[in-house]
Protein backbone atom coordinates (compact mmCIF):
# COMPACT_ATOMS: atom_id res chain seq x y z
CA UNK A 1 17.41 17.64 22.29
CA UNK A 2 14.73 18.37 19.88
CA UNK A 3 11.37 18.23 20.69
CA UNK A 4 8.74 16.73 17.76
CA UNK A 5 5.08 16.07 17.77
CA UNK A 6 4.55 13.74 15.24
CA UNK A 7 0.50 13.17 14.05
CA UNK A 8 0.17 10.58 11.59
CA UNK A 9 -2.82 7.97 11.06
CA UNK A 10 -0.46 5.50 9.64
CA UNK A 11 1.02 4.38 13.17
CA UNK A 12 4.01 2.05 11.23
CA UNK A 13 4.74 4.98 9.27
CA UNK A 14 4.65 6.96 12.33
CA UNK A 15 6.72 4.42 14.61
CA UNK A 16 9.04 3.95 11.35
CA UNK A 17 9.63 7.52 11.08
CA UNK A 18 9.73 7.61 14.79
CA UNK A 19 12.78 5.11 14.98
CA UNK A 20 14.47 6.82 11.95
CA UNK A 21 14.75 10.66 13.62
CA UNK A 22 15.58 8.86 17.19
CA UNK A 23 18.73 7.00 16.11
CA UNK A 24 21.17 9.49 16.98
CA UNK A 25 19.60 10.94 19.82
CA UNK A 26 19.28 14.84 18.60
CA UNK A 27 15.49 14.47 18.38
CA UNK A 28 12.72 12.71 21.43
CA UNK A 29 9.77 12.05 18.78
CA UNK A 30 6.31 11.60 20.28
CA UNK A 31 3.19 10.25 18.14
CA UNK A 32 -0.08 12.00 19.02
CA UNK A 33 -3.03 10.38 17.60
CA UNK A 34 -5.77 13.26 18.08
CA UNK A 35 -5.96 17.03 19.18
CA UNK A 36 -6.14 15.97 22.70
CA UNK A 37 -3.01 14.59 22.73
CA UNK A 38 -1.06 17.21 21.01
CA UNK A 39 -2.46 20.22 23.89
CA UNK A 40 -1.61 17.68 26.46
CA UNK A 41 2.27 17.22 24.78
CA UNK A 42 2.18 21.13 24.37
CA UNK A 43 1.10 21.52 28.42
CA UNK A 44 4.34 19.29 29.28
CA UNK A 45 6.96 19.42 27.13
CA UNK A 46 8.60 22.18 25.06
CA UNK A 47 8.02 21.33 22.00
CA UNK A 48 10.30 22.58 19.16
CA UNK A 49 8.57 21.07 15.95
CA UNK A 50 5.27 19.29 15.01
CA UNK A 51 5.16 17.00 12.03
CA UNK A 52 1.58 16.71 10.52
CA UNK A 53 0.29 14.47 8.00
CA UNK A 54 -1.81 15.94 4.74
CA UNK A 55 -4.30 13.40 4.82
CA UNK A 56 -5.57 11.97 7.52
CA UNK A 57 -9.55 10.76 8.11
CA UNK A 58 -10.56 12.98 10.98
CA UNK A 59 -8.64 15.86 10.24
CA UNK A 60 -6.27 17.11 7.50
CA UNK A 61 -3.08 18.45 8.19
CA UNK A 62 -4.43 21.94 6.87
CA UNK A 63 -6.89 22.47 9.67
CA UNK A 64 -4.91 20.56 11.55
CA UNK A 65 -2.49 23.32 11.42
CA UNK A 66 -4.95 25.80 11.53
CA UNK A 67 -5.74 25.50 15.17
CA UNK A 68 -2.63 24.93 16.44
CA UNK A 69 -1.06 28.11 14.60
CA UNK A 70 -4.41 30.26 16.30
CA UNK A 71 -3.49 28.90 20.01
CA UNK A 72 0.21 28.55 19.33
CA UNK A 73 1.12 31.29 16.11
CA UNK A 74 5.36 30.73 17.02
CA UNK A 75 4.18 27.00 16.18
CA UNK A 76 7.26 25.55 13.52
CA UNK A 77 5.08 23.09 11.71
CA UNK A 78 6.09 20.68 8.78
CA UNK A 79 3.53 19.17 6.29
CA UNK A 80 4.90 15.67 5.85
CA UNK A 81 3.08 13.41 3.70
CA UNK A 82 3.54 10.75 0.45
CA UNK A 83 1.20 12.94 -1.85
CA UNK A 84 1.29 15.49 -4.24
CA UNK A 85 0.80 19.01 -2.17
CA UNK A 86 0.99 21.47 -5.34
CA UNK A 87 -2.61 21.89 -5.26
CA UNK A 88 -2.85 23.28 -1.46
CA UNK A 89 0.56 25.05 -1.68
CA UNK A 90 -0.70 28.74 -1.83
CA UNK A 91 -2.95 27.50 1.31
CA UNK A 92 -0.32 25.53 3.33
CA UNK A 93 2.05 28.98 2.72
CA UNK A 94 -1.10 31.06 3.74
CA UNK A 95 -1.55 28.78 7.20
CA UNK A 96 1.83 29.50 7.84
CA UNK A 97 3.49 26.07 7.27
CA UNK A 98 7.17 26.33 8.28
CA UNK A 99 8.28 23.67 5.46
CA UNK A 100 7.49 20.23 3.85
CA UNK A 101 8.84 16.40 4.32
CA UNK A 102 7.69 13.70 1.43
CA UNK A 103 8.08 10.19 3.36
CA UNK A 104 9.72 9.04 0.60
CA UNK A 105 12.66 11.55 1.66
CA UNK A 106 15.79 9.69 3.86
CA UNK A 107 16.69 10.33 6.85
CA UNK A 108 19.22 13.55 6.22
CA UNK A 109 16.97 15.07 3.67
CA UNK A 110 14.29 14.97 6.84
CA UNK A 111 17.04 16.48 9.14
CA UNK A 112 18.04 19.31 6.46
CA UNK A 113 14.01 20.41 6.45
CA UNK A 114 13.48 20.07 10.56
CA UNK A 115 17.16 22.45 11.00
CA UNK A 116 15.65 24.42 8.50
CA UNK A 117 12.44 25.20 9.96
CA UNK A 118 14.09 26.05 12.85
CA UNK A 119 16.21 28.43 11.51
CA UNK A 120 13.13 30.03 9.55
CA UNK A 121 14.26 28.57 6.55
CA UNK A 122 12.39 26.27 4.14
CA UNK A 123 14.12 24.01 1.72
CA UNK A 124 11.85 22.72 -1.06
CA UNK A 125 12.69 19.28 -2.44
CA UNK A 126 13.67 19.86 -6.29
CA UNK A 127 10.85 17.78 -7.91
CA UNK A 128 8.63 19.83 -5.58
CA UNK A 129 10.24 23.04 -6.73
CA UNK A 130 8.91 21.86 -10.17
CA UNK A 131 5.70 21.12 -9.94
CA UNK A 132 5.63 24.81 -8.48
CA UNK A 133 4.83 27.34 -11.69
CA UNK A 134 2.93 29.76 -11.11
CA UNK A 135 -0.93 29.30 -11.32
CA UNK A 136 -3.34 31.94 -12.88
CA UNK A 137 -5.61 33.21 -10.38
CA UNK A 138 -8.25 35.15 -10.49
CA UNK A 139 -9.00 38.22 -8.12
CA UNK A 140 -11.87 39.60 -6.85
CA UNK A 141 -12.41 43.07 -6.09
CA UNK A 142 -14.23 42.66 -2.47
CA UNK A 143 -17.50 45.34 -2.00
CA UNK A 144 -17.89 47.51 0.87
CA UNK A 145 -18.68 45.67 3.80
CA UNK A 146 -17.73 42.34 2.00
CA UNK A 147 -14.65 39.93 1.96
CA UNK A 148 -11.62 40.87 1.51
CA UNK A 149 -9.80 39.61 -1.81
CA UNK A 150 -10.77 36.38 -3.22
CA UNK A 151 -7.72 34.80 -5.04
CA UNK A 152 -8.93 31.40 -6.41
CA UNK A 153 -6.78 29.65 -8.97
CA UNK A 154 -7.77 28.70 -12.15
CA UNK A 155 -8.78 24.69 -11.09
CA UNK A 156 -10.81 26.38 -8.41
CA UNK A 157 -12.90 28.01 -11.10
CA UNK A 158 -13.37 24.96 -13.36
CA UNK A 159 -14.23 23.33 -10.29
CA UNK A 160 -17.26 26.13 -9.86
CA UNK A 161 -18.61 25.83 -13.17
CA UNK A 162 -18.45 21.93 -12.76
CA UNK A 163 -20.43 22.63 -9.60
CA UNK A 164 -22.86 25.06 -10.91
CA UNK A 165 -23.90 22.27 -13.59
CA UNK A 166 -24.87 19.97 -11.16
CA UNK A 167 -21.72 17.62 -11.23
CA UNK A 168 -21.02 15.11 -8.89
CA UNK A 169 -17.27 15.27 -7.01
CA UNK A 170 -17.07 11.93 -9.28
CA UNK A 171 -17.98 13.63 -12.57
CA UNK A 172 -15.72 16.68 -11.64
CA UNK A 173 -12.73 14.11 -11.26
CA UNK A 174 -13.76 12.57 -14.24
CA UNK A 175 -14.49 16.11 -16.31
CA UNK A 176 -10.91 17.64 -14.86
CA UNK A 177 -8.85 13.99 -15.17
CA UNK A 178 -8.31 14.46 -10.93
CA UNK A 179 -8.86 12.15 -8.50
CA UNK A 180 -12.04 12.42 -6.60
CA UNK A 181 -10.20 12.74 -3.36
CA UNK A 182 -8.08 15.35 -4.89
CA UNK A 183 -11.75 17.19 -5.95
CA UNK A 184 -12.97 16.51 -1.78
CA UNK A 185 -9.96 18.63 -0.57
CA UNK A 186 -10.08 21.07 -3.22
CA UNK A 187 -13.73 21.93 -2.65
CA UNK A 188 -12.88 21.68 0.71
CA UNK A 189 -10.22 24.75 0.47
CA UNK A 190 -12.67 26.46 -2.02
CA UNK A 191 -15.40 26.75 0.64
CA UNK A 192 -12.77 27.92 2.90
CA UNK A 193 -11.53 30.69 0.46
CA UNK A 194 -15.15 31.65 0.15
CA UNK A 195 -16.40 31.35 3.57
CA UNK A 196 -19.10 28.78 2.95
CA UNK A 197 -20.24 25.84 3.85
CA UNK A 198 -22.28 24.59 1.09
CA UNK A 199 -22.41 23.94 -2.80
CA UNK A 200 -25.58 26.55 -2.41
CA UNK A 201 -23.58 29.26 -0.81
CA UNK A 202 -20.65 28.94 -3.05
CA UNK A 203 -22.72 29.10 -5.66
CA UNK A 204 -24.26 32.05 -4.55
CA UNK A 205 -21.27 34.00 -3.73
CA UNK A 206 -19.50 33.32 -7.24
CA UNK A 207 -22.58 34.82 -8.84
CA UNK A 208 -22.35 37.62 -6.57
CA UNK A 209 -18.46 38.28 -7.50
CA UNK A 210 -19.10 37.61 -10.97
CA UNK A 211 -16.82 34.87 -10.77
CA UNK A 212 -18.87 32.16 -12.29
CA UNK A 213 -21.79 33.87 -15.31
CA UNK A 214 -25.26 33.56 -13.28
CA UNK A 215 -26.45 30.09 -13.69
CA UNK A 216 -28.82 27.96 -11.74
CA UNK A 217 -27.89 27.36 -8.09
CA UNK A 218 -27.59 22.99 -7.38
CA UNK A 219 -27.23 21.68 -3.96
């Protein structure tokens, strides 16, 4: 028997994908709603996979996976989720993600990516594989005493110099023809790259890494 953790905001979704993986009885699926409930799954059972949602409204799958890979690093965890995740690939890679599920996938292709993970395998749906070229990114020699490399990619950057002109997330959607959730996460994972927590800050340290041309800091 396989043990999954499956987090997902959506309960139907989750109770549909529930009743899909159960059929056969190779897998014992349990929905956790919150962090609480995953530690308290994790304290009881032996669990062999967690399923995590991209976006959810209290906490993304990203940071999601975050803290469960820093308690639990051996942690096999699958991104599953009905949107685009080209943008946070070189992030969900970096986290340590163990593979990816789109819900629009059936019920084998789902199998094929949870036998997979457990094997330390990853199979990468084909129109995923495609939206996958490689992205320009630009490096930054860290200083003494500084951050190590910053690698952001070339959206990352436009997303700066939108920034450093004062732009709304709404304008920079508009400007970059994104949605503005698509912007939220992205500036999201930029301030994480950076190690910031503001528009100021980010601001600031692009100057200082010459990543951005020195321009008037916004908030």
């Amino acid at each position: 028997m396989i043990n999954i953790i499956l987090v997902d905001d959506h309960r139907a979704v989750a109770e549909g994908t529930k009743a899909l993986l159960e059929q056969d009885g190779q897998f014992n699926v349990s929905i956790c709603s919150d962090l609480n409930c995953i530690y308290e799954m994790i304290e009881t059972e032996c669990i062999d996979v967690f399923l995590f949602d991209l976006y959810m409204p209290e906490i993304n799958g990203i940071e999601l996976s975050r803290k469960i890979l820093k308690d639990f690093p051996e942690s096999k965890i699958i991104i599953y989720t009905g949107f685009d995740i080209t943008q946070h690939f070189n992030l969900l890679v970096e986290r340590g993600i163990s593979g990816f599920i789109s819900k629009n996938a059936s019920r084998e292709q789902m199998i094929r990516a949870i036998e997979a993970a457990l094997r330390d395998e990853v199979i990468i749906p084909v129109e995923l594989f495609r939206q996958l070229r490689k992205t320009p990114m630009v490096s930054v020699a860290p200083k003494e005493g500084e951050l190590s490399d910053i690698q952001l990619t070339e959206r990352e950057v436009d997303i700066l110099m939108a920034i450093s002109k004062g732009m709304t997330n709404k304008e920079i959607a508009h400007q970059l023809n994104y949605s503005q959730r698509t912007i939220e996460y992205s500036i999201t994972n930029l301030f994480e790259k950076l190690k910031v927590r503001s528009r100021t800050e980010a601001l600031v340290k692009a100057r200082k890494y010459k990543i951005i041309p020195l321009v008037d800091v916004f908030d």
